[in-house]
Protein backbone atom coordinates (compact mmCIF):
# COMPACT_ATOMS: atom_id res chain seq x y z
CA UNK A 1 0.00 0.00 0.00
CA UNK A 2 1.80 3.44 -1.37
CA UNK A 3 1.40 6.21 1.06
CA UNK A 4 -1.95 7.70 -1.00
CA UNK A 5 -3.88 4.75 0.10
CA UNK A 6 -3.01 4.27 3.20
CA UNK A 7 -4.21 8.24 4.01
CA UNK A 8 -7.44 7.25 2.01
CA UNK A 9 -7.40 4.31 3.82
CA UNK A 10 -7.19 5.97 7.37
CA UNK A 11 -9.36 8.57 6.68
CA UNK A 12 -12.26 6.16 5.41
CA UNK A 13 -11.90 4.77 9.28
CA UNK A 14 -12.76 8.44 10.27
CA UNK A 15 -10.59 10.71 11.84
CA UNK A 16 -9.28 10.90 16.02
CA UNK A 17 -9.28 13.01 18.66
CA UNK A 18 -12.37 14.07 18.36
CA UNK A 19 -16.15 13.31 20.01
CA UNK A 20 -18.95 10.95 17.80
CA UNK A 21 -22.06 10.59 18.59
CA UNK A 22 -22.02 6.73 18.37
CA UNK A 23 -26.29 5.96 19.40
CA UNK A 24 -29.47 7.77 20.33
CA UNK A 25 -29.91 7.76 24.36
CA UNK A 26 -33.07 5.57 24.21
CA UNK A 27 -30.89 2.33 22.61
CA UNK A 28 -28.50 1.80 25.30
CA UNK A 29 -30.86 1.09 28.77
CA UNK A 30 -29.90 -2.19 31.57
CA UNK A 31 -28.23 -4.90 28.74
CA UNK A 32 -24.62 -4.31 27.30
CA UNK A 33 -24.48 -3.08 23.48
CA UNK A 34 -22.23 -3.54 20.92
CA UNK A 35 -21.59 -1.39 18.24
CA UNK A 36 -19.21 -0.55 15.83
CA UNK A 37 -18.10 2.83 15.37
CA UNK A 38 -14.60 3.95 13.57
CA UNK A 39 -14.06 0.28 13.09
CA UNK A 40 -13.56 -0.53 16.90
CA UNK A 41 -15.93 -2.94 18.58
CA UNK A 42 -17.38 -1.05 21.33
CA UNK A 43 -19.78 -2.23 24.36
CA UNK A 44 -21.85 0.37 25.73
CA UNK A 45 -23.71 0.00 29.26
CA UNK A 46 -25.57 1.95 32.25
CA UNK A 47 -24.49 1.65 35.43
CA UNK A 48 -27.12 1.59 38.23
CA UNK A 49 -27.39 5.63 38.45
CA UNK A 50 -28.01 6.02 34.48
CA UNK A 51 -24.23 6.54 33.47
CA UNK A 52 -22.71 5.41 30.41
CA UNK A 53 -19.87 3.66 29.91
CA UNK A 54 -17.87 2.34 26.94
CA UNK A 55 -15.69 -0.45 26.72
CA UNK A 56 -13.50 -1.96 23.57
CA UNK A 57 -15.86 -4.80 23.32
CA UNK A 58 -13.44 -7.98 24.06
CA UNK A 59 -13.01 -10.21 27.13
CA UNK A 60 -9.23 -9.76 27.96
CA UNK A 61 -9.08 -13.70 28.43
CA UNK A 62 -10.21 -15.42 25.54
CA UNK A 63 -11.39 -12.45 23.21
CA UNK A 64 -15.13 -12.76 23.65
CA UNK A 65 -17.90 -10.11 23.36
CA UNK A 66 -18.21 -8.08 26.61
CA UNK A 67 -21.62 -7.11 25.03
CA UNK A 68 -22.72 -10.83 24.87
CA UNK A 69 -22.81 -10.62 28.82
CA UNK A 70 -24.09 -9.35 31.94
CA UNK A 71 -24.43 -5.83 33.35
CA UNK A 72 -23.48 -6.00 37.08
CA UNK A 73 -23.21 -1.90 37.12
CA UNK A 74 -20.19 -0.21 37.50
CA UNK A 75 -18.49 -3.69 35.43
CA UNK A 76 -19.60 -6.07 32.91
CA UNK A 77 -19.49 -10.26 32.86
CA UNK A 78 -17.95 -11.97 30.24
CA UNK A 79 -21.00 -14.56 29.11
CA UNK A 80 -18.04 -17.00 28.55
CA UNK A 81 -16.27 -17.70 31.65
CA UNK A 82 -17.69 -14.69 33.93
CA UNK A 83 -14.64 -12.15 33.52
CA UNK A 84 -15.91 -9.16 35.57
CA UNK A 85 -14.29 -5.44 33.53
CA UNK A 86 -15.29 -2.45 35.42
CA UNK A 87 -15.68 0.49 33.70
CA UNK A 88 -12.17 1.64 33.36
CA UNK A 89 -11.33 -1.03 31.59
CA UNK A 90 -10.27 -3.18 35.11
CA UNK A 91 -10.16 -6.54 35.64
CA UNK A 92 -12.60 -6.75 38.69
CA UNK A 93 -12.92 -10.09 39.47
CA UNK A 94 -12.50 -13.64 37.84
CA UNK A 95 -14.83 -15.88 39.65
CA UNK A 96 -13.42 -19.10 38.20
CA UNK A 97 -10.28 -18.96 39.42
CA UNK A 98 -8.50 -17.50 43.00
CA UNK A 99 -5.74 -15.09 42.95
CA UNK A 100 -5.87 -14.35 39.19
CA UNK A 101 -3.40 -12.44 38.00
CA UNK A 102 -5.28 -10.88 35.68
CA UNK A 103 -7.41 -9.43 38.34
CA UNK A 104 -6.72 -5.90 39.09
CA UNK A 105 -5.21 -5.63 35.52
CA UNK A 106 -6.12 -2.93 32.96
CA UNK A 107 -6.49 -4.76 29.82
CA UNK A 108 -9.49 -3.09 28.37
CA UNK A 109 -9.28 0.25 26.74
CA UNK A 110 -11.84 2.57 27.97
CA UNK A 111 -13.50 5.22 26.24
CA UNK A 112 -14.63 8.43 27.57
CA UNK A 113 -18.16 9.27 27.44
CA UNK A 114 -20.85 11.98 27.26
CA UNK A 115 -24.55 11.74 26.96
CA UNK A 116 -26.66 15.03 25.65
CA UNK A 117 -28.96 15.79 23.47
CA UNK A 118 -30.49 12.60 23.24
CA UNK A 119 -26.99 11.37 21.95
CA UNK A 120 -24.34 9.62 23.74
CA UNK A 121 -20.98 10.76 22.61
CA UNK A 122 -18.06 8.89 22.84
CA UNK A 123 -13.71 9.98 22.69
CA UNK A 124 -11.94 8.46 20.01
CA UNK A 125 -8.26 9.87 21.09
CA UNK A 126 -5.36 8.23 19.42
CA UNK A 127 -3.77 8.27 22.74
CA UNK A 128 -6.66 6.44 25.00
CA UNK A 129 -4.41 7.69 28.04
CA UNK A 130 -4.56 11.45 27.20
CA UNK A 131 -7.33 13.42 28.26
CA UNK A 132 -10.27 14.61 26.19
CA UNK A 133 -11.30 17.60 24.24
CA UNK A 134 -14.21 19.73 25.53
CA UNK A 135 -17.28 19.14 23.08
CA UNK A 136 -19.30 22.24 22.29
CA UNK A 137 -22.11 21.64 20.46
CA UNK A 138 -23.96 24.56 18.21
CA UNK A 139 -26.83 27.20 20.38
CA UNK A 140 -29.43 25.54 18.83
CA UNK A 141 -28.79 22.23 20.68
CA UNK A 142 -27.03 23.79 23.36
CA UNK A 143 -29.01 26.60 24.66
CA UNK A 144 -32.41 26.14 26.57
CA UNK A 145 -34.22 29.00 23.79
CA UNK A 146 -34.29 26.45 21.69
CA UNK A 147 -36.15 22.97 21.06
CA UNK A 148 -35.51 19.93 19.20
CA UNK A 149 -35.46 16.73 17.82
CA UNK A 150 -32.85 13.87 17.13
CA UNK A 151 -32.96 11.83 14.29
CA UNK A 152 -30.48 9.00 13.33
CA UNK A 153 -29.97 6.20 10.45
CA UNK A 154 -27.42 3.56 9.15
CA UNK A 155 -26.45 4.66 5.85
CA UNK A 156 -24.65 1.84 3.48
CA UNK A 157 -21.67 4.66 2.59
CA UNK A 158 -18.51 6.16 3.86
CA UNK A 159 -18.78 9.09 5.95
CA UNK A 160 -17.27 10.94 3.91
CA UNK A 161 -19.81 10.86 1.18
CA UNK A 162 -22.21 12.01 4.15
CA UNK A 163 -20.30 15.15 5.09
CA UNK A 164 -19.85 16.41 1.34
CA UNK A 165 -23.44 15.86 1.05
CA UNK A 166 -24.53 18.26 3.59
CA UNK A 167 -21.24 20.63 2.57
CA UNK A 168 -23.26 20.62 -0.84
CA UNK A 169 -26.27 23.31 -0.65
CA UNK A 170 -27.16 24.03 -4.14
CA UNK A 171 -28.12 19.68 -4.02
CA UNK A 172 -31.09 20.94 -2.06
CA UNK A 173 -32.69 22.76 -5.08
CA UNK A 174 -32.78 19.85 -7.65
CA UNK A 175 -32.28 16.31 -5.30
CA UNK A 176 -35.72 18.17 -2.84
CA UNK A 177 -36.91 19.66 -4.86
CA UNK A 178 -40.58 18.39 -4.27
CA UNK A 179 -40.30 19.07 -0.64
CA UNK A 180 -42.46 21.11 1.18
CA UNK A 181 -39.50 23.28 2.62
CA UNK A 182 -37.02 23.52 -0.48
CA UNK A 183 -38.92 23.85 -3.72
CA UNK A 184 -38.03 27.73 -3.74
CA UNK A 185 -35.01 30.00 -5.11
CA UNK A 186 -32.68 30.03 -7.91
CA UNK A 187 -31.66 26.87 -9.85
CA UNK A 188 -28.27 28.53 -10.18
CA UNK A 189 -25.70 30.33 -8.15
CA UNK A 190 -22.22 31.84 -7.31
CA UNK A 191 -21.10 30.33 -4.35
CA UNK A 192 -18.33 31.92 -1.30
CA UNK A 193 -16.99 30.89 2.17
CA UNK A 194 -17.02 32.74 5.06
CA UNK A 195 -14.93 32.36 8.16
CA UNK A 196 -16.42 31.54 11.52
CA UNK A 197 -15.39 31.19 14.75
CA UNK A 198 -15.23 27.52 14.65
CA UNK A 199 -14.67 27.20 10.86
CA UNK A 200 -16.34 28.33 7.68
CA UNK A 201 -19.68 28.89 6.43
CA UNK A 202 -20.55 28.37 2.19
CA UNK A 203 -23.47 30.14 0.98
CA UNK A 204 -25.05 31.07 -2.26
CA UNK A 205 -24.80 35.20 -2.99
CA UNK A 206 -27.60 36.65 -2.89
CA UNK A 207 -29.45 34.38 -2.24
CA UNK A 208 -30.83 34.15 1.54
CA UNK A 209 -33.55 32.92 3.60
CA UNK A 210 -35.48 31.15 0.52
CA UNK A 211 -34.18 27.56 0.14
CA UNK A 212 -31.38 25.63 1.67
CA UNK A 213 -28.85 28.59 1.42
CA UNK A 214 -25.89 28.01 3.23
CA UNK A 215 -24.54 25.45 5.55
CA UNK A 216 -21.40 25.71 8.39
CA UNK A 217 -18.73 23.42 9.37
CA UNK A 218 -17.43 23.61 12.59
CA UNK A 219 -14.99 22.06 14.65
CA UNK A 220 -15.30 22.35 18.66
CA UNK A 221 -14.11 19.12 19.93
CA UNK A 222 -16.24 17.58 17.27
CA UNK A 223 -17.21 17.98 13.27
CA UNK A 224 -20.46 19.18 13.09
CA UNK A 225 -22.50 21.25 10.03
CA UNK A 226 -25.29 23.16 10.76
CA UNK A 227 -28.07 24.67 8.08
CA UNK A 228 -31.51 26.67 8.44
CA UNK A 229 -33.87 26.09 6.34
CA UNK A 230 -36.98 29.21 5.68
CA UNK A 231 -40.61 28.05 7.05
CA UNK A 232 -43.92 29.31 6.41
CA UNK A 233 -45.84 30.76 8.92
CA UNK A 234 -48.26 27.43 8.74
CA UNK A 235 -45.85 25.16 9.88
CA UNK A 236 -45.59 26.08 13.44
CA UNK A 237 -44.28 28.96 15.58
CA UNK A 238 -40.45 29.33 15.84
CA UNK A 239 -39.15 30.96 12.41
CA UNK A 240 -36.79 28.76 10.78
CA UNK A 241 -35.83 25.84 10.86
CA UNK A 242 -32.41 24.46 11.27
CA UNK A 243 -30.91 20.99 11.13
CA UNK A 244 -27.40 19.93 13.14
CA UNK A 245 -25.68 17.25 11.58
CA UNK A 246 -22.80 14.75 12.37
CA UNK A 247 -21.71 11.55 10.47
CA UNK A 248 -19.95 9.00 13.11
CA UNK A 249 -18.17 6.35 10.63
CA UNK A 250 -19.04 2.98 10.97
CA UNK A 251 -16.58 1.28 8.98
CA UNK A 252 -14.89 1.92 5.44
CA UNK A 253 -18.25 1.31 3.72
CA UNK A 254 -21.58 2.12 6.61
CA UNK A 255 -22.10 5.41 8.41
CA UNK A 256 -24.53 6.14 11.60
CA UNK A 257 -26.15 10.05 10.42
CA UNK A 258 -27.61 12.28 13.13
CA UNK A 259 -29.46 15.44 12.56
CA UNK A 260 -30.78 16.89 15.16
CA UNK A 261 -34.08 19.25 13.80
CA UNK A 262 -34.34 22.49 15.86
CA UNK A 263 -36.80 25.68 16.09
CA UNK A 264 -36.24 28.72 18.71
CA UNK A 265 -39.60 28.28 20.88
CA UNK A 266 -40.28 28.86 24.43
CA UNK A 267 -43.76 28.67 26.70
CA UNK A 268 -46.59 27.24 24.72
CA UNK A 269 -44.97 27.30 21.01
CA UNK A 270 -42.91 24.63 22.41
CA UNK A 271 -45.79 22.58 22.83
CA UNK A 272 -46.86 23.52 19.51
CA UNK A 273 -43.95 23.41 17.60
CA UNK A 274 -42.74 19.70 19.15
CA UNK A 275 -46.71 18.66 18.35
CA UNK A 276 -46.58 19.74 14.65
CA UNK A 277 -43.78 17.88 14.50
CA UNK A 278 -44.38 14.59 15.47
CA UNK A 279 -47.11 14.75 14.31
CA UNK A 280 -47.31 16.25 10.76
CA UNK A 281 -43.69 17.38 9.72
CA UNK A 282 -41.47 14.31 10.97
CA UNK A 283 -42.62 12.26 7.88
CA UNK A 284 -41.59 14.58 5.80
CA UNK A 285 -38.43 15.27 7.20
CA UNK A 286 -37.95 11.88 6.64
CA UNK A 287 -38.67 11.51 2.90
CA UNK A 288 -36.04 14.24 2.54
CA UNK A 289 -33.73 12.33 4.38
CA UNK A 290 -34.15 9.31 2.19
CA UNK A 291 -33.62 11.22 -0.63
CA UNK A 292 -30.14 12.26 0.11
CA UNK A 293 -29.82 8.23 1.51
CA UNK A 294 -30.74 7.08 -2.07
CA UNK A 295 -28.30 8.82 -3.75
CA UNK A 296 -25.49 8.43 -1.28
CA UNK A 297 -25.74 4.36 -1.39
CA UNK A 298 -25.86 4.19 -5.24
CA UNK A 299 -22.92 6.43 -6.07
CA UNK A 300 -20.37 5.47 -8.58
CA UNK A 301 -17.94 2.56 -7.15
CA UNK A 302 -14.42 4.51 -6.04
CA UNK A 303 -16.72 8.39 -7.18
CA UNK A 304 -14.19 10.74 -5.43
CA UNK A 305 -11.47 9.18 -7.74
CA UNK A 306 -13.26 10.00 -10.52
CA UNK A 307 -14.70 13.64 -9.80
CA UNK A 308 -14.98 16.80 -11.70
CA UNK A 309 -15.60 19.93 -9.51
CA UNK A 310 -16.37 23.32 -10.20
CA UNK A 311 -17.63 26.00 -8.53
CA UNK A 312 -20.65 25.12 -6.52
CA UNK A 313 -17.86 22.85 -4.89
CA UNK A 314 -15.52 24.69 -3.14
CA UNK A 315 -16.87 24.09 0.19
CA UNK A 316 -16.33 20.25 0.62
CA UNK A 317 -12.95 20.96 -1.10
CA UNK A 318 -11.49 22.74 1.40
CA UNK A 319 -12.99 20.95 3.95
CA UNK A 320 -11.68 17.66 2.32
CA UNK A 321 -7.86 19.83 2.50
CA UNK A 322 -8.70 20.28 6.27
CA UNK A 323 -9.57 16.79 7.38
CA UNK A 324 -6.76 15.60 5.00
CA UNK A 325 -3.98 17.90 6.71
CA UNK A 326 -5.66 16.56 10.29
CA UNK A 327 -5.54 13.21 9.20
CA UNK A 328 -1.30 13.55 7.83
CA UNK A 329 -0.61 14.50 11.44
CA UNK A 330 -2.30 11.85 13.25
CA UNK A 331 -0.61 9.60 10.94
CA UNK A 332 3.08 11.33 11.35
CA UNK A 333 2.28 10.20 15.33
CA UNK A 334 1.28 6.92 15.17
CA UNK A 335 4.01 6.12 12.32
CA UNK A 336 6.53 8.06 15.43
CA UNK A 337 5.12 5.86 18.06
CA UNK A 338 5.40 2.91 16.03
CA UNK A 339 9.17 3.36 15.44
CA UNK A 340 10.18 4.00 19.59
């Protein structure tokens, strides 16, 4: 492997040091689950006040899944032979034997964890012994002025192909075009970027507060692109509308989405706005997000390779120059580490 595809090849895994949303809150409750997120096999559990904790998902004596077994609380039990892991990755206990030395070991890596929004968010560092990054997540999910909604698939892509997706806003105009929220504006458009305080914002010129406009990147302990979309005055209190977005890799070829769907409401447009959803508007939220799920899963086998940009493109190119500068340094350390 030259040293092209092994960058490809490490950023398809999806890039470190940085917080991913890895599940919605409601699928991890009192039995271990396993996912797989970045390509490491994770176990997620609650411990008997609610917290979360993540584990690398293998039984340090025979290489089982941790997820396959019990939740005692602040450990899990190996279904195989009963290997107790607490949630620092400790051996606790091995009840089959006396005066294991295992027990008392650290042979699980541990992942720190954070649960908000309706998301639990997990640390991938490349150095699991180095503490975390803050995560800051946008106002809209952040501040109490605001209400919303999480929504989350499995997409059969890379991530990668999710993030230029939503770095993409002039796809809104032809790909939803039949929705209820982006039939409008110009089929055409110069594009710019902006700076922000957390990264960059691409929007169309002249062109603002009709159709899906502009969307941000930003990076604050996490990637995350946020968007607002116009809405008329029948679709609820609240003004517009605006979607948060992460993609959490799941391997080279399957990503978990989340977009979280937001409006500014307070008192009884709360109530309003989160009944209107649910109620009338999450379906077709949905289709839209189909839409863009459609197109993603039947791209062209190997399509960045084969690309022609212009324009309308310059946002996901620099943001492709950004992630690939991050992901030559993370490389330069492990490829350091590896020859001590």
């Amino acid at each position: 492997m030259n040293d092209k595809q092994s960058l490809e090849s490490y950023m398809d895994r999806g890039l470190r040091d940085l917080w991913y949303p890895v599940v919605a809150s409601w699928e991890v409750s009192t039995s271990p689950v396993g996912i797989t997120r970045l390509g490491d096999n994770i176990v997620l559990w609650r411990d008997r006040e609610g917290q979360v904790h993540a584990l690398e998902d293998r039984c340090p004596h025979r290489g089982a899944r941790l997820s396959l077994g019990w939740n005692l609380g602040d450990r899990v039990a190996c279904w195989y032979h009963g290997v107790e892991v607490k949630g620092d990755g400790e051996v606790a206990d091995v009840p089959a034997v006396s005066n294991c030395p295992m027990t008392g070991s650290n042979c699980v890596r541990a992942y720190p964890v954070i649960e908000k929004h309706g998301a639990i968010f997990v640390w991938f560092g490349l150095d699991p012994d180095a503490p975390p990054a803050d995560l800051v997540l946008p106002e809209q999910l952040e501040s109490p002025e605001w209400s919303s909604f999480l929504c989350t698939a499995d997409w059969a892509c890379n991530y990668r192909y999710a993030v230029d997706n939503v770095m993409d806003p002039m796809h809104g105009t032809y790909l939803h075009c039949t929705s209820h929220s982006m039939s409008e504006g110009e089929r055409s458009a110069d594009m710019r970027v902006v700076d922000t305080e957390h990264g960059f914002k691409f929007e169309k010129v002249g062109q603002s507060g009709v159709n899906f406009d502009w969307v941000e990147f930003g990076d604050s302990g996490t990637f995350w692109l946020r968007l607002s979309i116009p809405y008329q005055q029948k679709f609820g209190p609240g003004g517009e509308f605006w979607i948060v977005g992460q993609a959490t890799p799941i391997d080279e070829h399957h990503t978990r989405v989340f977009f979280w769907r937001a409006r500014k409401v307070q008192g009884w447009q709360r109530d309003t706005w989160r009944f209107l959803y649910r109620n009338r508007l999450e379906k077709l939220h949905w289709d839209v997000l189909v839409q863009d799920q459609i197109i993603l899963e039947q791209m062209a086998p190997n399509a960045r390779d084969h690309e022609f940009l212009y324009q309308h493109d310059v946002g996901l190119s620099r943001l492709r120059r950004m992630m690939k500068k991050m992901a030559q340094k993370q490389l330069a350390r492990i490829e350091a580490v590896t020859d001590e």
